[in-house]
C-alpha atoms as a PDB file:
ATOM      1  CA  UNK A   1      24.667 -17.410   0.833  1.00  0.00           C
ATOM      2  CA  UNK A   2      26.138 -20.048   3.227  1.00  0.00           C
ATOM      3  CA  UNK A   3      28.386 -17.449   4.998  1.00  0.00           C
ATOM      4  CA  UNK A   4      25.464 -15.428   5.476  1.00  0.00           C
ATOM      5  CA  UNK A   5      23.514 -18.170   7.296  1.00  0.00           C
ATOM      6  CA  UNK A   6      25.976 -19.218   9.143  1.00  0.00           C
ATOM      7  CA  UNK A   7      26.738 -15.444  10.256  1.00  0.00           C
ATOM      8  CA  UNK A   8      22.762 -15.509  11.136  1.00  0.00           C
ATOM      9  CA  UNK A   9      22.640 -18.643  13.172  1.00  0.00           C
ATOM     10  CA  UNK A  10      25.913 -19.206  15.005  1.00  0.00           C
ATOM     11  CA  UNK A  11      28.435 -15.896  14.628  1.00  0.00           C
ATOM     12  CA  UNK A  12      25.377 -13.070  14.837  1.00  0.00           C
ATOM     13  CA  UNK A  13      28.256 -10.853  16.047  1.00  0.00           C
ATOM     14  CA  UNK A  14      30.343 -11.033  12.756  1.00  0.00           C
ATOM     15  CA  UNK A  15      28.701  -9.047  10.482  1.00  0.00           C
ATOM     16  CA  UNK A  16      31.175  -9.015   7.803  1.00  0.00           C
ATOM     17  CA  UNK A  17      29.521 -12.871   7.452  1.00  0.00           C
ATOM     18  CA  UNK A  18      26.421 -10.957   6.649  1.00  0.00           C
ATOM     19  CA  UNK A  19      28.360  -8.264   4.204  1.00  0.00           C
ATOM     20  CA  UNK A  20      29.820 -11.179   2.194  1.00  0.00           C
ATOM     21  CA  UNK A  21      26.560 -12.768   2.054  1.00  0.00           C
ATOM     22  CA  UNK A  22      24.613  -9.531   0.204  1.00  0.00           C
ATOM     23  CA  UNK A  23      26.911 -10.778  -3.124  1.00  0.00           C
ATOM     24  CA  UNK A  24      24.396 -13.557  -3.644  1.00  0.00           C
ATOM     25  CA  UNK A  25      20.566 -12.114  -4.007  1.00  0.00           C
ATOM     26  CA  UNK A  26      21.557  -9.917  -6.910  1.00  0.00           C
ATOM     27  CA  UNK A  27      22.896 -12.895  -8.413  1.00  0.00           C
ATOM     28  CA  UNK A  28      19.412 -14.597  -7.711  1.00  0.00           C
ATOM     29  CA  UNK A  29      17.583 -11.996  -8.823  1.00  0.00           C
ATOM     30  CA  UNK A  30      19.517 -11.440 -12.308  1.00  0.00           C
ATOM     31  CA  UNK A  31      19.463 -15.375 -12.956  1.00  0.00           C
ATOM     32  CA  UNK A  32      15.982 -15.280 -12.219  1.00  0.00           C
ATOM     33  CA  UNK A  33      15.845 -12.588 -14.933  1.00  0.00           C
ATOM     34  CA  UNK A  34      17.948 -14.434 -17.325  1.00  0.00           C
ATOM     35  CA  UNK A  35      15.839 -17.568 -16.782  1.00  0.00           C
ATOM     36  CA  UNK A  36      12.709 -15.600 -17.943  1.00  0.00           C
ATOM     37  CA  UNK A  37      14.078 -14.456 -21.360  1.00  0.00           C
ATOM     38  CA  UNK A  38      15.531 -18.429 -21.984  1.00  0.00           C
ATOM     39  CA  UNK A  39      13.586 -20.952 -20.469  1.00  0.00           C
ATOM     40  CA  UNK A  40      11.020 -22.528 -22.628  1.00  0.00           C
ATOM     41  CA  UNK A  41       7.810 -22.163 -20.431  1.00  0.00           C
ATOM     42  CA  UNK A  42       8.182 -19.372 -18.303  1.00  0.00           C
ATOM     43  CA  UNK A  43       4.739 -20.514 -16.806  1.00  0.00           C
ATOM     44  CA  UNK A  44       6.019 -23.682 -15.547  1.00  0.00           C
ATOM     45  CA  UNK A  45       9.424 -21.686 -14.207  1.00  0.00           C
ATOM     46  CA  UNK A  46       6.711 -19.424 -12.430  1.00  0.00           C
ATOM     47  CA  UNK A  47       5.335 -22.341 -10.291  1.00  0.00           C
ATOM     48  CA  UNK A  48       8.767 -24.205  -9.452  1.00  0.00           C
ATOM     49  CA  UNK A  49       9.533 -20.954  -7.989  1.00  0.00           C
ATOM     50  CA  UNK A  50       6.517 -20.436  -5.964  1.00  0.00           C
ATOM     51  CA  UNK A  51       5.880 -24.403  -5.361  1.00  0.00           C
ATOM     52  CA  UNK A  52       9.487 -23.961  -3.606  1.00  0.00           C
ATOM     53  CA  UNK A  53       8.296 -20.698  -1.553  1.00  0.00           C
ATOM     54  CA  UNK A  54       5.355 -22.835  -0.050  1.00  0.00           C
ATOM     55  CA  UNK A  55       7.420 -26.011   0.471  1.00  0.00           C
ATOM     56  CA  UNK A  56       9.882 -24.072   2.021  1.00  0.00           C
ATOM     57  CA  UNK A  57       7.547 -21.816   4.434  1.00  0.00           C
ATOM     58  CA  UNK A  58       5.990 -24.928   5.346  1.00  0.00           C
ATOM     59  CA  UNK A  59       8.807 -26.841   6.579  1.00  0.00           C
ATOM     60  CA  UNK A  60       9.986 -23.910   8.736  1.00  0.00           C
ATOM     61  CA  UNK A  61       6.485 -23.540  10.246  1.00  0.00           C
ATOM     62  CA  UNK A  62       6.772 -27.053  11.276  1.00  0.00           C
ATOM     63  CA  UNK A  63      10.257 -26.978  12.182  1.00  0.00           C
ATOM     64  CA  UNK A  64      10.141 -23.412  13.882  1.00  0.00           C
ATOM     65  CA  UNK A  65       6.773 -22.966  14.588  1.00  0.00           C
ATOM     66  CA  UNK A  66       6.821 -19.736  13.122  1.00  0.00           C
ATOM     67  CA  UNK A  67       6.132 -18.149   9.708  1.00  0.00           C
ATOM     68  CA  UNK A  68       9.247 -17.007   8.012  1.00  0.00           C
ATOM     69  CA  UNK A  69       9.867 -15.336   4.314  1.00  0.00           C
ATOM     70  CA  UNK A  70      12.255 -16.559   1.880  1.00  0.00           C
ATOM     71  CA  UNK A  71      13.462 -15.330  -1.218  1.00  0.00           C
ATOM     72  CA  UNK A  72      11.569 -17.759  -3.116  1.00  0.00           C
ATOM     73  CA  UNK A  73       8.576 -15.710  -2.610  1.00  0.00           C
ATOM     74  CA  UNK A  74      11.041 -12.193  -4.247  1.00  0.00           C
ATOM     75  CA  UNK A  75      11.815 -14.483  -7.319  1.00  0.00           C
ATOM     76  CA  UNK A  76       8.084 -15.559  -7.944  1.00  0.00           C
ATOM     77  CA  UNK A  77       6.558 -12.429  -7.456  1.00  0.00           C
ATOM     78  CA  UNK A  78       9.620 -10.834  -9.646  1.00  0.00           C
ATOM     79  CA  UNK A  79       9.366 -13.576 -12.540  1.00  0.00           C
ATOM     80  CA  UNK A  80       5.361 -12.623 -12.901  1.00  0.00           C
ATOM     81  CA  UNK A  81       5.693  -9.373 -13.002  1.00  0.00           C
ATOM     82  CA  UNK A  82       8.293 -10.249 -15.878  1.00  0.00           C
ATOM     83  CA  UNK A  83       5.862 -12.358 -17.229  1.00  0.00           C
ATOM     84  CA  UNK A  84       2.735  -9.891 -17.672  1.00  0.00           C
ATOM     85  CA  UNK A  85       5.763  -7.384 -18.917  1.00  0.00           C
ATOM     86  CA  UNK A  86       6.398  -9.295 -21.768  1.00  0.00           C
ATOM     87  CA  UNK A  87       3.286 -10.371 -22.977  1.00  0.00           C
ATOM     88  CA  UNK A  88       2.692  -9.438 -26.471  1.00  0.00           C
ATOM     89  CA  UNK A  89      -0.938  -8.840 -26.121  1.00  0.00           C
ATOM     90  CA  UNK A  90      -0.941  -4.743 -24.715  1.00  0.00           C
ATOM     91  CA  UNK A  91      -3.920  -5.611 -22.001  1.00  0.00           C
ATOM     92  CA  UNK A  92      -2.110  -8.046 -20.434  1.00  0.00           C
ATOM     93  CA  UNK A  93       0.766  -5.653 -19.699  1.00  0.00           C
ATOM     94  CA  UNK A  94      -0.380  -3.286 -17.015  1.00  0.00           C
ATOM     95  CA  UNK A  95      -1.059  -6.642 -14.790  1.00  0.00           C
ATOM     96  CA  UNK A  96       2.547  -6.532 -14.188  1.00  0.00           C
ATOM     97  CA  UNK A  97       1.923  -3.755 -11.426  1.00  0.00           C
ATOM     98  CA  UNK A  98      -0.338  -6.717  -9.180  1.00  0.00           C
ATOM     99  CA  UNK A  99       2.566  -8.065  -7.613  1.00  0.00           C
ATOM    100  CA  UNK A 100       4.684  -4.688  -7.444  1.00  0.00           C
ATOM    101  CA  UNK A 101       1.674  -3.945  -5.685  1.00  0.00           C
ATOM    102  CA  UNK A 102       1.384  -6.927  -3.296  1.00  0.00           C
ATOM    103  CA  UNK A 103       4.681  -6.721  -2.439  1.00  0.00           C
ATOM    104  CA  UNK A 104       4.528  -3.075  -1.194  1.00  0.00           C
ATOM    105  CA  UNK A 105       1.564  -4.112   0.962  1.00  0.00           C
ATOM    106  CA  UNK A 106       3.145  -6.971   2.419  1.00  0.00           C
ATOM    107  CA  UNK A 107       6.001  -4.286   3.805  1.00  0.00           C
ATOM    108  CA  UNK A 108       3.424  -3.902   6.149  1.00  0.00           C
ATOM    109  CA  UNK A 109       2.121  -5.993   9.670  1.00  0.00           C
ATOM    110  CA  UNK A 110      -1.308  -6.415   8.241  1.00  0.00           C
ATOM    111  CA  UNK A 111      -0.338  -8.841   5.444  1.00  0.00           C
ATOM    112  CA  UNK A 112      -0.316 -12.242   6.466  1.00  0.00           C
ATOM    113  CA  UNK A 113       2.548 -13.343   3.976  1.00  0.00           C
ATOM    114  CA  UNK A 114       5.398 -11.647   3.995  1.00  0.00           C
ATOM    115  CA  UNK A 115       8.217 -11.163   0.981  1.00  0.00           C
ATOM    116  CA  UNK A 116      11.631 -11.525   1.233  1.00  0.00           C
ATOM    117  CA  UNK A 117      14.080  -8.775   0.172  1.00  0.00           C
ATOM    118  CA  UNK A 118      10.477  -7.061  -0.663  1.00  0.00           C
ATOM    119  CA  UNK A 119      10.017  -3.970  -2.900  1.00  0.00           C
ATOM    120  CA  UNK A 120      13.722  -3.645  -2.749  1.00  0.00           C
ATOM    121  CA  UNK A 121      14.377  -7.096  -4.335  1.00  0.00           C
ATOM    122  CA  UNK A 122      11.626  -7.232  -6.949  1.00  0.00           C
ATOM    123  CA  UNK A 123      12.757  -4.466  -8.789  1.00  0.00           C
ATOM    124  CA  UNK A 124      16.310  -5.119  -8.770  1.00  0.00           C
ATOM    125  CA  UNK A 125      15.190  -8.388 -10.333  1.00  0.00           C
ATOM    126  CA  UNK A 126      12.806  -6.364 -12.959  1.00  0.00           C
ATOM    127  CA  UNK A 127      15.471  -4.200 -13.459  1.00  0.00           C
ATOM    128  CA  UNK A 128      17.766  -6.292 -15.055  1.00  0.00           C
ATOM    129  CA  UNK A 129      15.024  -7.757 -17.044  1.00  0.00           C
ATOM    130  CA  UNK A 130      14.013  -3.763 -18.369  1.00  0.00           C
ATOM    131  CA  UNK A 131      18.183  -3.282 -19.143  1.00  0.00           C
ATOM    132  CA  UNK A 132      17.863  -6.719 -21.156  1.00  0.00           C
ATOM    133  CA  UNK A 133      14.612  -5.442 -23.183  1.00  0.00           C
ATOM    134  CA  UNK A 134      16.313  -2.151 -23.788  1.00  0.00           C
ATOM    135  CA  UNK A 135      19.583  -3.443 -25.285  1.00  0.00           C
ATOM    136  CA  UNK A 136      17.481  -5.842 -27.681  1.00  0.00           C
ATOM    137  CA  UNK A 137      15.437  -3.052 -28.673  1.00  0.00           C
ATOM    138  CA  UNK A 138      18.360  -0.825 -29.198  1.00  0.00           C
ATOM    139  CA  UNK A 139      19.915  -3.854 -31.157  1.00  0.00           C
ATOM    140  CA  UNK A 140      16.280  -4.519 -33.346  1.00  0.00           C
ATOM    141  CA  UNK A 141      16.420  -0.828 -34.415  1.00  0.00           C
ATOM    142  CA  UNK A 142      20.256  -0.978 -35.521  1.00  0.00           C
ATOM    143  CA  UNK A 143      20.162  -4.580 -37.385  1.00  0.00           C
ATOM    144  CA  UNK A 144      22.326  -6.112 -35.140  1.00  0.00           C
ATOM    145  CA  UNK A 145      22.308  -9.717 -34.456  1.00  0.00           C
ATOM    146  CA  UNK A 146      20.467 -10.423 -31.200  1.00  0.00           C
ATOM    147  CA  UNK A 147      22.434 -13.182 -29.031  1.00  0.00           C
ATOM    148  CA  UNK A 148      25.713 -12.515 -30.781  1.00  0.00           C
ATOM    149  CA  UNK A 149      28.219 -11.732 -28.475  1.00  0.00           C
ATOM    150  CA  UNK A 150      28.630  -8.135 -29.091  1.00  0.00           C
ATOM    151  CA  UNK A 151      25.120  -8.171 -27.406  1.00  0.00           C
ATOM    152  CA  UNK A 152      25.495 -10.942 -24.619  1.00  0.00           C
ATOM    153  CA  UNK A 153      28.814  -9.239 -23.594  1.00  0.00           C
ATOM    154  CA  UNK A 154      26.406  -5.517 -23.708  1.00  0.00           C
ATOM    155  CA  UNK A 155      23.644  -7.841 -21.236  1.00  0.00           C
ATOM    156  CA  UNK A 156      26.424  -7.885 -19.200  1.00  0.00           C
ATOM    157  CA  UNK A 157      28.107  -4.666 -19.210  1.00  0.00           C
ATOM    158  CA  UNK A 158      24.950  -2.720 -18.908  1.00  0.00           C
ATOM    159  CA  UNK A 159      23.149  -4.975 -16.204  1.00  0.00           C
ATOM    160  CA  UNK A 160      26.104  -4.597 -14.010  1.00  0.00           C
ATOM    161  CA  UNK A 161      26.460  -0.671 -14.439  1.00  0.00           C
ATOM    162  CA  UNK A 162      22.822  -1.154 -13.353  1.00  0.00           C
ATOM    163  CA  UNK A 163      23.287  -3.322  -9.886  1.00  0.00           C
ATOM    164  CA  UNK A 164      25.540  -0.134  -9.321  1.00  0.00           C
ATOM    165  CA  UNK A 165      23.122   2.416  -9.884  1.00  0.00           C
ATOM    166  CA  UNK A 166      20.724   0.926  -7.924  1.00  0.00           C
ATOM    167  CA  UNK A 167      22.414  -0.195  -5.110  1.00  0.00           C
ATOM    168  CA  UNK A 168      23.666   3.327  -4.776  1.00  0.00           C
ATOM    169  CA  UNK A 169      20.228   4.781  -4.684  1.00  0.00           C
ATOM    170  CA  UNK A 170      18.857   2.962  -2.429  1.00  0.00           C
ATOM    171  CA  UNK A 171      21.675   3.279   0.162  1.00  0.00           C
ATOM    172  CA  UNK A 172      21.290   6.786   0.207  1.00  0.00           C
ATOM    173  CA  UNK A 173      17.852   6.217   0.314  1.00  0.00           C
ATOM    174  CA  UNK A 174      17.836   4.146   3.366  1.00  0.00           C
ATOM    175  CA  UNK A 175      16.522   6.652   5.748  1.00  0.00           C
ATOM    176  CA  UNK A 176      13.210   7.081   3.796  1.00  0.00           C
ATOM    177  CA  UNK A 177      13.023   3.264   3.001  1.00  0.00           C
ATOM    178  CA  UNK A 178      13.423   1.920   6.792  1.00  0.00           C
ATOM    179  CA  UNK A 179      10.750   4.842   7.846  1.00  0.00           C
ATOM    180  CA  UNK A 180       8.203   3.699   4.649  1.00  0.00           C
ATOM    181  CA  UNK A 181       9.560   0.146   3.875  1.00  0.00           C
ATOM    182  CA  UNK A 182      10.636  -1.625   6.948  1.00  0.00           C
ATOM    183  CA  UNK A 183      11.460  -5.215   6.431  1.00  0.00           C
ATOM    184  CA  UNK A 184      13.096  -7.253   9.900  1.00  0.00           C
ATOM    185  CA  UNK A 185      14.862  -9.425   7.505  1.00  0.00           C
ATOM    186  CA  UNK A 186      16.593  -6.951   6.060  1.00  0.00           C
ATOM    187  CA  UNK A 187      18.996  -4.263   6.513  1.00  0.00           C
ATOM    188  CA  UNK A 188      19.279  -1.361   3.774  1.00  0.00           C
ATOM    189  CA  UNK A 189      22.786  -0.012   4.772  1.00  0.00           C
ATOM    190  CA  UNK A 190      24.436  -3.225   4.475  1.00  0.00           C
ATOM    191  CA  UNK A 191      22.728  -4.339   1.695  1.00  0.00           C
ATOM    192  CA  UNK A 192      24.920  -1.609   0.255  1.00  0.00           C
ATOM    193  CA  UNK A 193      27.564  -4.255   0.020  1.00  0.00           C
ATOM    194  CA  UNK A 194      25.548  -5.636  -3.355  1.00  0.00           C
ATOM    195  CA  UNK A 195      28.416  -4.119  -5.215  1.00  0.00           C
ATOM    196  CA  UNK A 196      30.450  -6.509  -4.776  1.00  0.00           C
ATOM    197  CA  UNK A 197      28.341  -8.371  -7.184  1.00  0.00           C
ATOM    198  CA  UNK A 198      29.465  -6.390  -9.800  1.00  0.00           C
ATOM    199  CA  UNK A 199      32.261  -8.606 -11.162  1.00  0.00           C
ATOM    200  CA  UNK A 200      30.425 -11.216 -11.327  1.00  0.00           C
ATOM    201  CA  UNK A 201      27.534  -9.914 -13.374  1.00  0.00           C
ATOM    202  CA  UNK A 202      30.475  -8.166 -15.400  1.00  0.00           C
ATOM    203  CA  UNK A 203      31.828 -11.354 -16.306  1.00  0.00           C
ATOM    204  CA  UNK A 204      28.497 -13.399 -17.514  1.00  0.00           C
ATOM    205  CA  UNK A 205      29.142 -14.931 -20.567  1.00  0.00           C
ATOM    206  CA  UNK A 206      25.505 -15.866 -20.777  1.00  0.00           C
ATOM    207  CA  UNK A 207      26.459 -19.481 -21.638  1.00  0.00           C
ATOM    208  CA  UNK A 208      24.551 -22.294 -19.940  1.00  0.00           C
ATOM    209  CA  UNK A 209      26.069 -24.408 -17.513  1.00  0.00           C
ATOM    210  CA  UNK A 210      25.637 -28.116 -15.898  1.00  0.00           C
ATOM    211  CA  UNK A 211      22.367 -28.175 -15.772  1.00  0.00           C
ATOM    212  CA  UNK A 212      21.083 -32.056 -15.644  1.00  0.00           C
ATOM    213  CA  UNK A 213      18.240 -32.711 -13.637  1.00  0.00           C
ATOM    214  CA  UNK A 214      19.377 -34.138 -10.590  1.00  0.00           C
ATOM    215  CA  UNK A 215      21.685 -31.274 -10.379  1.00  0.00           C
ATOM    216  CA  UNK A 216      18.769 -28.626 -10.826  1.00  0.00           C
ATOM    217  CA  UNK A 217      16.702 -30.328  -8.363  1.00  0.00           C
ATOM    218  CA  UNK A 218      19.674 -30.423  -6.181  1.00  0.00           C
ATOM    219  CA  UNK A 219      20.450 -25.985  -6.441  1.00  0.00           C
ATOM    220  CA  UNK A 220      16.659 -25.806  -5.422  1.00  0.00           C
ATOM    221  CA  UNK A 221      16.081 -27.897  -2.323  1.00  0.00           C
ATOM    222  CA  UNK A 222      20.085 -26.837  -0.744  1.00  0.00           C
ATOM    223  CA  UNK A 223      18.709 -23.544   0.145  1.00  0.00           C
ATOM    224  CA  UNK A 224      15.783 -24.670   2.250  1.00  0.00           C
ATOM    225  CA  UNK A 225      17.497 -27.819   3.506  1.00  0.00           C
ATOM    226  CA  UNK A 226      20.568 -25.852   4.724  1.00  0.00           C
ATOM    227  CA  UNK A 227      18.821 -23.290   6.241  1.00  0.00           C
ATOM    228  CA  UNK A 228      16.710 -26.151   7.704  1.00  0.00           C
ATOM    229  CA  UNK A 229      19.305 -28.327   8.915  1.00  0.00           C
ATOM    230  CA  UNK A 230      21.834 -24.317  10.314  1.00  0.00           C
ATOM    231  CA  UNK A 231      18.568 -23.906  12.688  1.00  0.00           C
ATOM    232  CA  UNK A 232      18.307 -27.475  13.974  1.00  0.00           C
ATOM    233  CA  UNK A 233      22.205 -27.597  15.096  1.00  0.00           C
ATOM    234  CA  UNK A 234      21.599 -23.907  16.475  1.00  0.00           C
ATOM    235  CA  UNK A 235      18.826 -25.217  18.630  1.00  0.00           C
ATOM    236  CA  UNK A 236      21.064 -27.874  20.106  1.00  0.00           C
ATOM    237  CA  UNK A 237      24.224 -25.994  20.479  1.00  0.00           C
END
């Protein structure tokens, strides 16, 4: 993620910077996924991820003067649509399409707030979370033990052969998705280079790291304070 940025603001002419940086949204977005199925309010979750969307759009409008997505706003929109997926009452379900929805329309210039990574990035994000409802269905109508490792190390396996899959699709599906989807802060064709995420999903052991509070506050504000703090040395350099 740092290489990226600093590809954006001060070597725009290296794009391998910008190829090495695709590695970390799928990593986002299956975290994010992860996070849904373990944390203990997935509410709460919802807003820390949006709450950090608005904080951060409102620093750069302050700092830039200008309105610019982040993928804060992917993550929220991805997590409620996860949300609404797994509720256990069926009429809450089919609300899961509202922010599929809103994030198709805000592809376009009409929509005032825009969404990182957009359709492209909330349902890589849902699609891990539909591999890791799959396997524990597969693994509730077999008796296995859900959580074991047989099954974590299966998470893994299967959500990786999906980051694949999908990265491949929409590669070759570029063409169609710059014409329909076009999105300034993002290119298709080198988002191709989301493979190389693949050994690092691969290898997810699904155990919990550091994770004290300082430190989690810490992992959330270094992504708008770098960013932040890349575009103020640009501007004086």
């Amino acid at each position: 993620m740092v290489i990226d940025h600093l590809g954006v603001y001060f070597f725009p002419n290296y794009h391998w910077l910008r190829v090495i940086g695709r590695i970390s949204f799928p990593l986002f977005a299956f975290i994010t996924a992860e996070s849904m199925v373990h944390t203990r309010n997935k509410i709460r979750y919802i807003l820390v991820l949006s709450g950090m969307d608005i904080v951060f759009s409102l620093t750069a409008y302050l700092v830039t003067k200008q309105y610019e997505p982040n993928v804060f706003s992917c993550l929220a929109l991805s997590s409620l649509t996860i949300y609404f997926l797994d509720q256990q009452k069926s009429y809450l379900k089919p609300f899961a399409i509202l922010p599929i929805i809103y994030t198709f329309f805000a592809t376009f210039a009409f929509t005032p707030f825009k969404v990182e990574y957009g359709i492209y990035g909330v349902l890589l994000c849902v699609g891990f979370h539909l591999v890791y409802m799959a396997i524990s269905c597969l693994f509730k109508s077999n008796n296995l033990e859900k959580n074991s490792e047989l099954f974590l190390e299966n998470i893994s396996l299967f959500s990786a052969l999906f980051l694949i899959t999908y990265t491949l699709i929409m590669y070759f599906a570029s063409p169609l998705l710059i014409e329909y989807f076009p999105n300034n802060n993002m290119n298709y064709y080198s988002q191709g280079a989301a493979l190389l995420a693949f050994p690092f999903i691969l290898f997810y052991t699904g155990k919990r790291g550091y994770s004290s509070m300082p430190f989690r506050i810490g992992c959330y504000l270094f992504y708008p304070l770098h960013i932040v703090l890349f575009y103020l040395i640009s501007t004086l350099i």
